[in-house]
N, C-alpha and C. Protein backbone atom coordinates (compact mmCIF):
# COMPACT_ATOMS: atom_id res chain seq x y z
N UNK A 1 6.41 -33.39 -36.71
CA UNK A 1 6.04 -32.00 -36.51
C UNK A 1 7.01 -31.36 -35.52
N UNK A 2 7.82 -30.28 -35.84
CA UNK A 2 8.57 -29.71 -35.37
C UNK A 2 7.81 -28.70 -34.13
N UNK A 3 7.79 -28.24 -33.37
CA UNK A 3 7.37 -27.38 -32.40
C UNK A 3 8.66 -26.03 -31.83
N UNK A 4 8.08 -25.07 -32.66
CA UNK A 4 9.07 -23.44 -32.12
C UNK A 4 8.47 -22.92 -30.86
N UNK A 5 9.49 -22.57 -30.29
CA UNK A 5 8.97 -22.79 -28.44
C UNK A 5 9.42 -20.77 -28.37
N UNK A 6 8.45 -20.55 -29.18
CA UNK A 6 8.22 -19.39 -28.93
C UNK A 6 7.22 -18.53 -29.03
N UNK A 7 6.79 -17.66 -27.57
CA UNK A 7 5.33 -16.89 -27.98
C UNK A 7 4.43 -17.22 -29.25
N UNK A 8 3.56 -16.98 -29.03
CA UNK A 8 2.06 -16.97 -30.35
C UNK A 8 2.41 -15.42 -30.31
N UNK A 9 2.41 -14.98 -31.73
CA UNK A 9 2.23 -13.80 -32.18
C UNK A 9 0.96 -13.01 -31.73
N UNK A 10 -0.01 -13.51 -31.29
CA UNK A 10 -1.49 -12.36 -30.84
C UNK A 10 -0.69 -12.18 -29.40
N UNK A 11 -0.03 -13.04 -28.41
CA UNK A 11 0.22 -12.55 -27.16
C UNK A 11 1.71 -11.36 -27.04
N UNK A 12 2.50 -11.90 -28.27
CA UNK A 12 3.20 -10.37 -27.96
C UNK A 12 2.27 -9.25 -28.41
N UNK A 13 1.57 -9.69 -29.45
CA UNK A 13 0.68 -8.14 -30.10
C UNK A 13 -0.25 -7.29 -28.90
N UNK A 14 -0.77 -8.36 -27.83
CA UNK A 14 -1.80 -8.26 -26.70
C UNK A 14 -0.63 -7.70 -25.84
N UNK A 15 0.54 -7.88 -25.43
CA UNK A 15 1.58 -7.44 -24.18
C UNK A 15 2.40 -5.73 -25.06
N UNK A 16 2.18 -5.78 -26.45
CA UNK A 16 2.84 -4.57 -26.70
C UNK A 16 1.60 -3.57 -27.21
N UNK A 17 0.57 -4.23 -27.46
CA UNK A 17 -0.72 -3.11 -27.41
C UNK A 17 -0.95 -2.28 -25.96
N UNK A 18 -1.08 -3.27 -25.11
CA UNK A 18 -0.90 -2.52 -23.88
C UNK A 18 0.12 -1.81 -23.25
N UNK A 19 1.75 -1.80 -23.96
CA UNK A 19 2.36 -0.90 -23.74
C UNK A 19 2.44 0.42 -24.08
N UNK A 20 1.93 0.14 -26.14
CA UNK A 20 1.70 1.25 -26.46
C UNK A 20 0.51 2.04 -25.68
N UNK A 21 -0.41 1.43 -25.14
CA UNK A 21 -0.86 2.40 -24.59
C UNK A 21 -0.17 3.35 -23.39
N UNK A 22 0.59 2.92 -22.68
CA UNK A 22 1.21 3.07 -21.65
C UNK A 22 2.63 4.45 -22.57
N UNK A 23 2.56 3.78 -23.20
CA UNK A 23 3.74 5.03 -23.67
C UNK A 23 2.76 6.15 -24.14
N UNK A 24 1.39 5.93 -24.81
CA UNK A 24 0.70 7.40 -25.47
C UNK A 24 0.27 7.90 -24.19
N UNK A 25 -0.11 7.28 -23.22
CA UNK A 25 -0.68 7.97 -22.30
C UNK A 25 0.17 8.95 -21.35
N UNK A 26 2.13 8.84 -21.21
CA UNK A 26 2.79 9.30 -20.54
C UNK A 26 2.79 10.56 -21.78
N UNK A 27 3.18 9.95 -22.77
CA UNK A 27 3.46 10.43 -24.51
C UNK A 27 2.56 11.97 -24.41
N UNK A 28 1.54 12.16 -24.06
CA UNK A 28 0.61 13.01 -24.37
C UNK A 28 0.78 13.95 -23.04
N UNK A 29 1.08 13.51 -22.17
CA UNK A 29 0.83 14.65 -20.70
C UNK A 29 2.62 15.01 -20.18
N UNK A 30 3.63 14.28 -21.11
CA UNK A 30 5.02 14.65 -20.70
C UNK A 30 6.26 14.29 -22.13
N UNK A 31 7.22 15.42 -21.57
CA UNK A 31 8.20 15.49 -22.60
C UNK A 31 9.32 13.97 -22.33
N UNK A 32 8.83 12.53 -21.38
CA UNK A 32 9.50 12.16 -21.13
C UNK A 32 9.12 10.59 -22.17
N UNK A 33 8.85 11.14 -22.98
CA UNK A 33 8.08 10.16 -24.67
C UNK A 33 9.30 8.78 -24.77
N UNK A 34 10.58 9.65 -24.71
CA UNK A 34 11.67 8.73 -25.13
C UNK A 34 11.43 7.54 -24.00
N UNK A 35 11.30 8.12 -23.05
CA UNK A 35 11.64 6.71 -22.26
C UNK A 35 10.87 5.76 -22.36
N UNK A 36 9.48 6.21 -22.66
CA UNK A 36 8.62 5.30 -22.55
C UNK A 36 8.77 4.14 -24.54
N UNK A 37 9.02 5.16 -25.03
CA UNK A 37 9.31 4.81 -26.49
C UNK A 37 10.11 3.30 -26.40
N UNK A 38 11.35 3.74 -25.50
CA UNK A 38 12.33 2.30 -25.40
C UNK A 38 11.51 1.38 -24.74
N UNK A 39 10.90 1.86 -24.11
CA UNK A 39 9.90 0.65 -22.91
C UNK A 39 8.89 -0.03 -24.22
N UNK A 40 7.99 0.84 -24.80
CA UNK A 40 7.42 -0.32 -25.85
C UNK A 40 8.11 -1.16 -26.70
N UNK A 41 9.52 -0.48 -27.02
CA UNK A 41 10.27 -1.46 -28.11
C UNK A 41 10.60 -2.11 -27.33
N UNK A 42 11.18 -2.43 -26.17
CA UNK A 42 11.55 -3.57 -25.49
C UNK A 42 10.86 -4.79 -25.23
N UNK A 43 9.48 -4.08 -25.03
CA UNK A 43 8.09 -5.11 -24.66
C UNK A 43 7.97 -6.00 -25.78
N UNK A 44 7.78 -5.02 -26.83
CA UNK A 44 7.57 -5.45 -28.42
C UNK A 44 8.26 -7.05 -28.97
N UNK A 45 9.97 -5.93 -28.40
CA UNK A 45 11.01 -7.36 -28.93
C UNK A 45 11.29 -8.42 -27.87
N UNK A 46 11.10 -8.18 -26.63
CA UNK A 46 11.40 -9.23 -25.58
C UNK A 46 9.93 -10.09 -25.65
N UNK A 47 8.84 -9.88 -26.27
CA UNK A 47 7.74 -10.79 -26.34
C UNK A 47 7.89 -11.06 -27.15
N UNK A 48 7.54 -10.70 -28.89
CA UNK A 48 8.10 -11.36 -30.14
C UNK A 48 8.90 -12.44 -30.09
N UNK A 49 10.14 -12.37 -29.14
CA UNK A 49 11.45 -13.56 -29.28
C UNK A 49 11.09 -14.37 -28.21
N UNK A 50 10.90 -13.73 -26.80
CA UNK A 50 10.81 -14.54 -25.82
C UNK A 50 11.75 -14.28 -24.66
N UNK A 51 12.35 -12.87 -25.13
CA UNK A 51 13.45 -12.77 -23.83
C UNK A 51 12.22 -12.12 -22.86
N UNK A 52 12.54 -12.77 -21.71
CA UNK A 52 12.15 -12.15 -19.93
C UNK A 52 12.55 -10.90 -19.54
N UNK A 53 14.16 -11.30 -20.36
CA UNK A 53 15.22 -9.98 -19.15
C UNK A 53 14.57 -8.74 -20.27
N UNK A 54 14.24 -8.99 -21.79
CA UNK A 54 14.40 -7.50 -22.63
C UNK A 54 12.14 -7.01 -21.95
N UNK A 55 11.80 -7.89 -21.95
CA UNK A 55 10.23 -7.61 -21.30
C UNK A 55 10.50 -7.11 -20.08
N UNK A 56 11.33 -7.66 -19.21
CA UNK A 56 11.28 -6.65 -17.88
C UNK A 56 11.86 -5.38 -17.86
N UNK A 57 13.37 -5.47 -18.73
CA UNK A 57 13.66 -3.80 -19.19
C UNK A 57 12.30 -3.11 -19.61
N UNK A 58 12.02 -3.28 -20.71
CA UNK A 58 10.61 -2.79 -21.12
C UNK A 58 10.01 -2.09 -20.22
N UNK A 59 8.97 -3.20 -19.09
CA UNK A 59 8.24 -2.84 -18.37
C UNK A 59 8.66 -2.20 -17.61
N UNK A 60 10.06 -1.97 -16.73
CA UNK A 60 10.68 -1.02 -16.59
C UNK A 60 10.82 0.29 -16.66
N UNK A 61 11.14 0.26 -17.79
CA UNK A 61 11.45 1.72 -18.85
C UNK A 61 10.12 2.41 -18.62
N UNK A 62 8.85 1.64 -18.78
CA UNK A 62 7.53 2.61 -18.74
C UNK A 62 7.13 2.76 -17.61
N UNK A 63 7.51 1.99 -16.21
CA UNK A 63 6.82 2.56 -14.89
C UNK A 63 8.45 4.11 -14.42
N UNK A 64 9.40 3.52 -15.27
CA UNK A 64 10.65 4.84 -15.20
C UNK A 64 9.87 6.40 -15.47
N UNK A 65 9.14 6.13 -17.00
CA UNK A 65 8.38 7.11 -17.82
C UNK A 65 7.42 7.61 -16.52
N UNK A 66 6.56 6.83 -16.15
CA UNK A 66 5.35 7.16 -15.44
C UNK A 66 6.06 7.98 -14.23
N UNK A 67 7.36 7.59 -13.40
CA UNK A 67 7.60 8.34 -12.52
C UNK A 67 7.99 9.73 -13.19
N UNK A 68 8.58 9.78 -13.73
CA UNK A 68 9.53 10.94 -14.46
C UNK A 68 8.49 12.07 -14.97
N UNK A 69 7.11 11.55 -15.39
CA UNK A 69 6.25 12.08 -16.03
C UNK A 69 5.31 12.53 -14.34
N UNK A 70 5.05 11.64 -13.55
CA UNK A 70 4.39 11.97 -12.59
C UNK A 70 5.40 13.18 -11.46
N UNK A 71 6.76 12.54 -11.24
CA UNK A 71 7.34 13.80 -10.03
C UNK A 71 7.97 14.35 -10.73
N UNK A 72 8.35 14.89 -12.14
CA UNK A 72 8.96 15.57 -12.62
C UNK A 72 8.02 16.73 -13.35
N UNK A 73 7.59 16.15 -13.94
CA UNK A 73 6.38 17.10 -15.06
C UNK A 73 5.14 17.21 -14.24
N UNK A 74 4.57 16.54 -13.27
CA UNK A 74 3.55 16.84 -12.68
C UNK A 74 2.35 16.96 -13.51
N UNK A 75 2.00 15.19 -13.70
CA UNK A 75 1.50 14.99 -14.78
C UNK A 75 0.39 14.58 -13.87
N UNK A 76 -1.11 14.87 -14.77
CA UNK A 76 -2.33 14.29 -13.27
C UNK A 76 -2.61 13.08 -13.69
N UNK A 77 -3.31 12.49 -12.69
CA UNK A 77 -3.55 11.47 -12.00
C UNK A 77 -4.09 10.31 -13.43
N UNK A 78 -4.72 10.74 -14.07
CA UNK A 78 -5.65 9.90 -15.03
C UNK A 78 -4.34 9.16 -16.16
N UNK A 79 -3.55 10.24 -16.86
CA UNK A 79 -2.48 9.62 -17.49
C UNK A 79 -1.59 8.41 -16.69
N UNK A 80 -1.51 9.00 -15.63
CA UNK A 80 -0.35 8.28 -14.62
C UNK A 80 -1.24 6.90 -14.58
N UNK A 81 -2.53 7.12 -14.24
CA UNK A 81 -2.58 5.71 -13.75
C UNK A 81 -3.34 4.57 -15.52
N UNK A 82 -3.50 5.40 -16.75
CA UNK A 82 -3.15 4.71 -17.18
C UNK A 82 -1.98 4.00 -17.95
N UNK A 83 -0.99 4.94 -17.71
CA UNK A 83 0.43 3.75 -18.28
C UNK A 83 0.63 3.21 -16.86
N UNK A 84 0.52 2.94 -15.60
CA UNK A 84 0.44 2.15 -14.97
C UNK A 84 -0.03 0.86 -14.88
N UNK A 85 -1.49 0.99 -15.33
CA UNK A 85 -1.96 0.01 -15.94
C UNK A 85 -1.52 -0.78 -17.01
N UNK A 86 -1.34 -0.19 -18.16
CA UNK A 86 -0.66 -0.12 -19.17
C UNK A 86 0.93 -0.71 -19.19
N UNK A 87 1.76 -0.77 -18.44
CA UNK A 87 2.79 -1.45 -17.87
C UNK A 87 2.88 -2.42 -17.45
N UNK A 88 1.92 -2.78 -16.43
CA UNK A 88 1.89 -3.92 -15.37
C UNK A 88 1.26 -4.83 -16.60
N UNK A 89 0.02 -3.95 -17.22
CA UNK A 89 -0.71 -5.53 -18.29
C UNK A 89 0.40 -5.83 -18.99
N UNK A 90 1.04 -5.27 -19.73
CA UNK A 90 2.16 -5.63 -20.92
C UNK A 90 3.65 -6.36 -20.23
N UNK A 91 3.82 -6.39 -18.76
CA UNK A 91 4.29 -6.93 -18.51
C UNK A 91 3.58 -8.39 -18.14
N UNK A 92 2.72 -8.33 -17.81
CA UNK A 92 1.75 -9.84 -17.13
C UNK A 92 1.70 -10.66 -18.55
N UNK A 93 0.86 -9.65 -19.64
CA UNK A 93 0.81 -10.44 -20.98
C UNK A 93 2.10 -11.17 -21.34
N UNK A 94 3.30 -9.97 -21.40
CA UNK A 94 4.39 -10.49 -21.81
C UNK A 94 4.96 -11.98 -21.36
N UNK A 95 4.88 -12.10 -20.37
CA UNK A 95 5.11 -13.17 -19.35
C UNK A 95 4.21 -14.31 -19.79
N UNK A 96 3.01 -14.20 -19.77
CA UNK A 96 1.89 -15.31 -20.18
C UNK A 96 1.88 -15.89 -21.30
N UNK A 97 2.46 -14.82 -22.41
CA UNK A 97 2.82 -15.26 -23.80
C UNK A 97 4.39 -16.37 -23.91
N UNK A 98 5.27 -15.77 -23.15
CA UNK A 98 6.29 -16.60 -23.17
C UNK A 98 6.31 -17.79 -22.32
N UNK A 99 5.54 -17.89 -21.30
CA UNK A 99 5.17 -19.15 -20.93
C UNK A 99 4.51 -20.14 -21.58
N UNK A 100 3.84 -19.11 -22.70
CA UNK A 100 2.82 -20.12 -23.29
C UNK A 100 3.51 -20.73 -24.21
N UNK A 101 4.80 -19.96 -25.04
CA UNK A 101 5.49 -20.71 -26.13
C UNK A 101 6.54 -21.49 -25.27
N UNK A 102 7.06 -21.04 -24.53
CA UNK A 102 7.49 -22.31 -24.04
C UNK A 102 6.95 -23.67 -23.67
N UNK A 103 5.84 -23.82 -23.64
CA UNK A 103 5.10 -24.87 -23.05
C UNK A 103 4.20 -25.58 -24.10
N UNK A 104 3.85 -24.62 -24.99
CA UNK A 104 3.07 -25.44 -25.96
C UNK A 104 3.61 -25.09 -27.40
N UNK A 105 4.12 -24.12 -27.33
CA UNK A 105 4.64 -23.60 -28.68
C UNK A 105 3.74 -22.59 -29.74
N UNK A 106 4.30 -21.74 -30.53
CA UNK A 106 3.98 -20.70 -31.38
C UNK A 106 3.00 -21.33 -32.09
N UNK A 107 2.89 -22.64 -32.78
CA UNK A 107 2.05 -23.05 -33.67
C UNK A 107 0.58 -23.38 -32.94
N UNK A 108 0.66 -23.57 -31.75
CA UNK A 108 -0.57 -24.23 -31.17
C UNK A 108 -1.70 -22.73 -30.91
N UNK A 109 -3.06 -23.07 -31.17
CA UNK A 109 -3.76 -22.30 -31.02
C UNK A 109 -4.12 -21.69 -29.31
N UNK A 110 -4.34 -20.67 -29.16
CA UNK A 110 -4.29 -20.54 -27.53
C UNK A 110 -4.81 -19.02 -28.02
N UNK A 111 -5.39 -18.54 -28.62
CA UNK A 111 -6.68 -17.65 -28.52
C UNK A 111 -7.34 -17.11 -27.43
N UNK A 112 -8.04 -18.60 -26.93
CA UNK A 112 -9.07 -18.35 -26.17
C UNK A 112 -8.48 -18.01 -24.39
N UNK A 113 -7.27 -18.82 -24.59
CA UNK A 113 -6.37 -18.59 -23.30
C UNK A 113 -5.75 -17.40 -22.75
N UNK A 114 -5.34 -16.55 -24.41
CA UNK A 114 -4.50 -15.18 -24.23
C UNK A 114 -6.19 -14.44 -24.01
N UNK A 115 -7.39 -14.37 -24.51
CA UNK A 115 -8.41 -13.61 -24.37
C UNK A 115 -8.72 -13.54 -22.90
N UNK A 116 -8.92 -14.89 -22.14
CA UNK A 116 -9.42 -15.01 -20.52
C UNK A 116 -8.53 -14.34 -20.11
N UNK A 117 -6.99 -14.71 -20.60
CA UNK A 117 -6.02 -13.99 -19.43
C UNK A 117 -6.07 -12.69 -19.10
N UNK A 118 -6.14 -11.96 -20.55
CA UNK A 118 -6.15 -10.39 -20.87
C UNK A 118 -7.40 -9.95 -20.19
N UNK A 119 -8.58 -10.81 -20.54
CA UNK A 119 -9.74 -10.01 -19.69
C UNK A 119 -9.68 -10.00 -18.33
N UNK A 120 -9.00 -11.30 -17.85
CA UNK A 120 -8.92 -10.78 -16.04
C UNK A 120 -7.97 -10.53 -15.34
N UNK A 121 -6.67 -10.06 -16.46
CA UNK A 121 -6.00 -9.13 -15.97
C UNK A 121 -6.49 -7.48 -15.90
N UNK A 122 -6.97 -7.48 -17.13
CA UNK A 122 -7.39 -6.28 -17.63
C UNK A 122 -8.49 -5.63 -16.55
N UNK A 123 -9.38 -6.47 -15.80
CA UNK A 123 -10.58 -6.05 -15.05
C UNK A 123 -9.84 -6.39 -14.02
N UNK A 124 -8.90 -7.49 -13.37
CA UNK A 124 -8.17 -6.83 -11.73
C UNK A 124 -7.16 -5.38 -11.89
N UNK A 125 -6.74 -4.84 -13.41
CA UNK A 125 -6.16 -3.33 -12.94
C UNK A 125 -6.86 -2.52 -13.48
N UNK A 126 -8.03 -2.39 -13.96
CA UNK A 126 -8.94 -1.72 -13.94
C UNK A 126 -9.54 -1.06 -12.60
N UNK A 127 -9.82 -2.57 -12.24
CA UNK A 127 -10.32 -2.75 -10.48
C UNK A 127 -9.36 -1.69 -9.96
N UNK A 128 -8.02 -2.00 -9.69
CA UNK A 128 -6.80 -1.31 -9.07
C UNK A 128 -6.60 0.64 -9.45
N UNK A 129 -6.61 0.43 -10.54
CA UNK A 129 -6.93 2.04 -11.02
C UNK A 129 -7.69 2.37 -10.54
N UNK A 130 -8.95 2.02 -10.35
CA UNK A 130 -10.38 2.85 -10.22
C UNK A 130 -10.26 3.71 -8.68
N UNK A 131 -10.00 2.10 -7.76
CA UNK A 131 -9.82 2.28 -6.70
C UNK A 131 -8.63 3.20 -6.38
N UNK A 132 -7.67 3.68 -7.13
CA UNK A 132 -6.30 4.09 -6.76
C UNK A 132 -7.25 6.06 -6.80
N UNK A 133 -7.78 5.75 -8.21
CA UNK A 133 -8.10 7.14 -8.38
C UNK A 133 -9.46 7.82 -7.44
N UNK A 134 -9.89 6.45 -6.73
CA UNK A 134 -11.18 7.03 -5.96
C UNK A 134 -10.45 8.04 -4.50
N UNK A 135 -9.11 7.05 -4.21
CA UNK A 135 -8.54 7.28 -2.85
C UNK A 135 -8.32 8.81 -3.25
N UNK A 136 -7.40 8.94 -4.86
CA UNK A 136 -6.82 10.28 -4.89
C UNK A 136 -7.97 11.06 -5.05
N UNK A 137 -9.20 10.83 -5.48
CA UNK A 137 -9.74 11.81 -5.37
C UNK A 137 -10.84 12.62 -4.21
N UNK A 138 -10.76 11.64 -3.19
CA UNK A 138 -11.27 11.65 -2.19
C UNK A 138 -10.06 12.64 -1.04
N UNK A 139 -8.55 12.54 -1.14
CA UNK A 139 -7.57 12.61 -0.50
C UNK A 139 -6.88 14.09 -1.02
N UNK A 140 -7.65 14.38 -2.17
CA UNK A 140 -6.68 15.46 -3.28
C UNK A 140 -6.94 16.73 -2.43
N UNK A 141 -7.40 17.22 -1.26
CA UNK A 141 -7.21 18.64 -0.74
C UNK A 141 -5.84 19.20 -0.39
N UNK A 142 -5.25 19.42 -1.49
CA UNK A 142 -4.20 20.04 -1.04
C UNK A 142 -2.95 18.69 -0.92
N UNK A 143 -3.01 17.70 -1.55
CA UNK A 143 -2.03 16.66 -1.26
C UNK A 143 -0.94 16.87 -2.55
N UNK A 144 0.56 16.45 -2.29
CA UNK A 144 1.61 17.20 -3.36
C UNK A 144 1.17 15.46 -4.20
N UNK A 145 1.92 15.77 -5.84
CA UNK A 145 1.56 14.88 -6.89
C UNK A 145 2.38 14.00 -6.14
N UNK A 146 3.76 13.75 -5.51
CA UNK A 146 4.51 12.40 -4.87
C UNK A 146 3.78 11.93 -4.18
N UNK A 147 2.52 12.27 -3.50
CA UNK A 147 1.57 11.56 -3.05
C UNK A 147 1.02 10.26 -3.65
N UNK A 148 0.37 11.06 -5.05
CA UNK A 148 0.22 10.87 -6.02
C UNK A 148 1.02 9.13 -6.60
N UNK A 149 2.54 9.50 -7.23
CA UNK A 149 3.43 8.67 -7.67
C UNK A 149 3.55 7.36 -6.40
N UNK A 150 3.47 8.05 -5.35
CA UNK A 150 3.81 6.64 -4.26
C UNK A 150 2.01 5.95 -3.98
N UNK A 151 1.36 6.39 -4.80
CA UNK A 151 0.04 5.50 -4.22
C UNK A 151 0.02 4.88 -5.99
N UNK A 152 -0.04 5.25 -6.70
CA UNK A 152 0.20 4.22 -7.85
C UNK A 152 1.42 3.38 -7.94
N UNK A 153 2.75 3.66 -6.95
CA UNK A 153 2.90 2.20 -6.96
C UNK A 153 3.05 1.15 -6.26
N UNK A 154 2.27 1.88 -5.11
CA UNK A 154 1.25 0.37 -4.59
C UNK A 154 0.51 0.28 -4.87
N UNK A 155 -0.65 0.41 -5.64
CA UNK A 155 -1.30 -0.12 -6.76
C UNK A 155 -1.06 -0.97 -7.62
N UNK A 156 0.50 -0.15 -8.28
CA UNK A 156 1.10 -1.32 -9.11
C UNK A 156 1.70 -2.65 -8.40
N UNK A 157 2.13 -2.54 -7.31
CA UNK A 157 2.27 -3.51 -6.42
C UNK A 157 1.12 -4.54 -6.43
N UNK A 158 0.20 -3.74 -5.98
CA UNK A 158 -1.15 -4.67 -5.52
C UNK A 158 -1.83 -5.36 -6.67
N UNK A 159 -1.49 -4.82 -8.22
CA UNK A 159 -1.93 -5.77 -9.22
C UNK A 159 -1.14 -6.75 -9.52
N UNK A 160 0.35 -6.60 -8.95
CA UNK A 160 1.37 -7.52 -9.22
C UNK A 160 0.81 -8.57 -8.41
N UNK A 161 0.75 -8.27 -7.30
CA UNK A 161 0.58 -9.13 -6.10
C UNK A 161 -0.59 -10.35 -6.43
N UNK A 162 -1.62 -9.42 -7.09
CA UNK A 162 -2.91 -10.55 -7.18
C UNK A 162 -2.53 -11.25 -8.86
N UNK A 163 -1.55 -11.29 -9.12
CA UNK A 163 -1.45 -12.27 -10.29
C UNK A 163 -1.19 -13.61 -9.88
């Protein structure tokens, strides 16, 4: 039995679902679509194959979008922080998937592994959003949107951090 030491197809589908979200959500509140566009194809093809460096361009490209969309277009708070979310998961997935084909390989079942991961990634930046948007909305009298952009990404920091 031969073993291909590359991603399971549900974990790139799970790391580029969550990008696409991350691109509709910049996609819909800014004219800055393209960037985020390259950021899902990157996610897409650097998880599919297994490249790191084309998943971190990716993830990249969409926290690029999220700024561009947040201090440029002055995009509110709810879009921003979900392609934030939306970024960081599709980068975490991305990563988890290619660890996983490296280690056990494309053919081996791991379902239940990409599901736990996704759910408690998914509920620590959930967690992180909620909290990001309680601060802004508690803080929003009169505060400029770069406020805004520099507290989502320590947020995005802080979901990085707790992986």
């Amino acid at each position: 039995m031969t073993v291909t030491r590359a991603p399971p197809r549900l974990g790139a589908a799970l790391a580029s679902l969550a990008a696409a979200v991350a691109a509709a959500a910049v996609g819909v509140v800014s004219p800055r679509a393209g960037v985020a566009a390259v950021g899902l194809l990157l996610v897409a093809v650097g998880t599919l194959v297994g490249s790191r460096r084309a998943l971190g361009a990716g993830s990249v490209a969409l926290v690029g979008a999220l700024l561009l969309a947040g201090g440029v277009d002055g995009a509110g708070p709810g879009p921003l922080l979900l392609c934030g979310l939306g970024a960081v998961l599709s980068w975490d997935l991305g990563e988890h998937a290619i660890g996983l084909g490296e280690q056990l390989g494309r053919e081996t079942d791991v379902r239940r592994n990409l599901a736990t991961h996704t759910a408690a990634s998914g509920a620590v930046g959930a967690v992180g959003a909620a909290v990001a948007f309680g601060v802004y909305t508690s803080a929003a009298g009169g505060q400029p949107v770069v406020a805004l952009v520099f507290l989502l990404i320590g947020a995005t920091a802080l979901v990085s951090a707790v992986r």
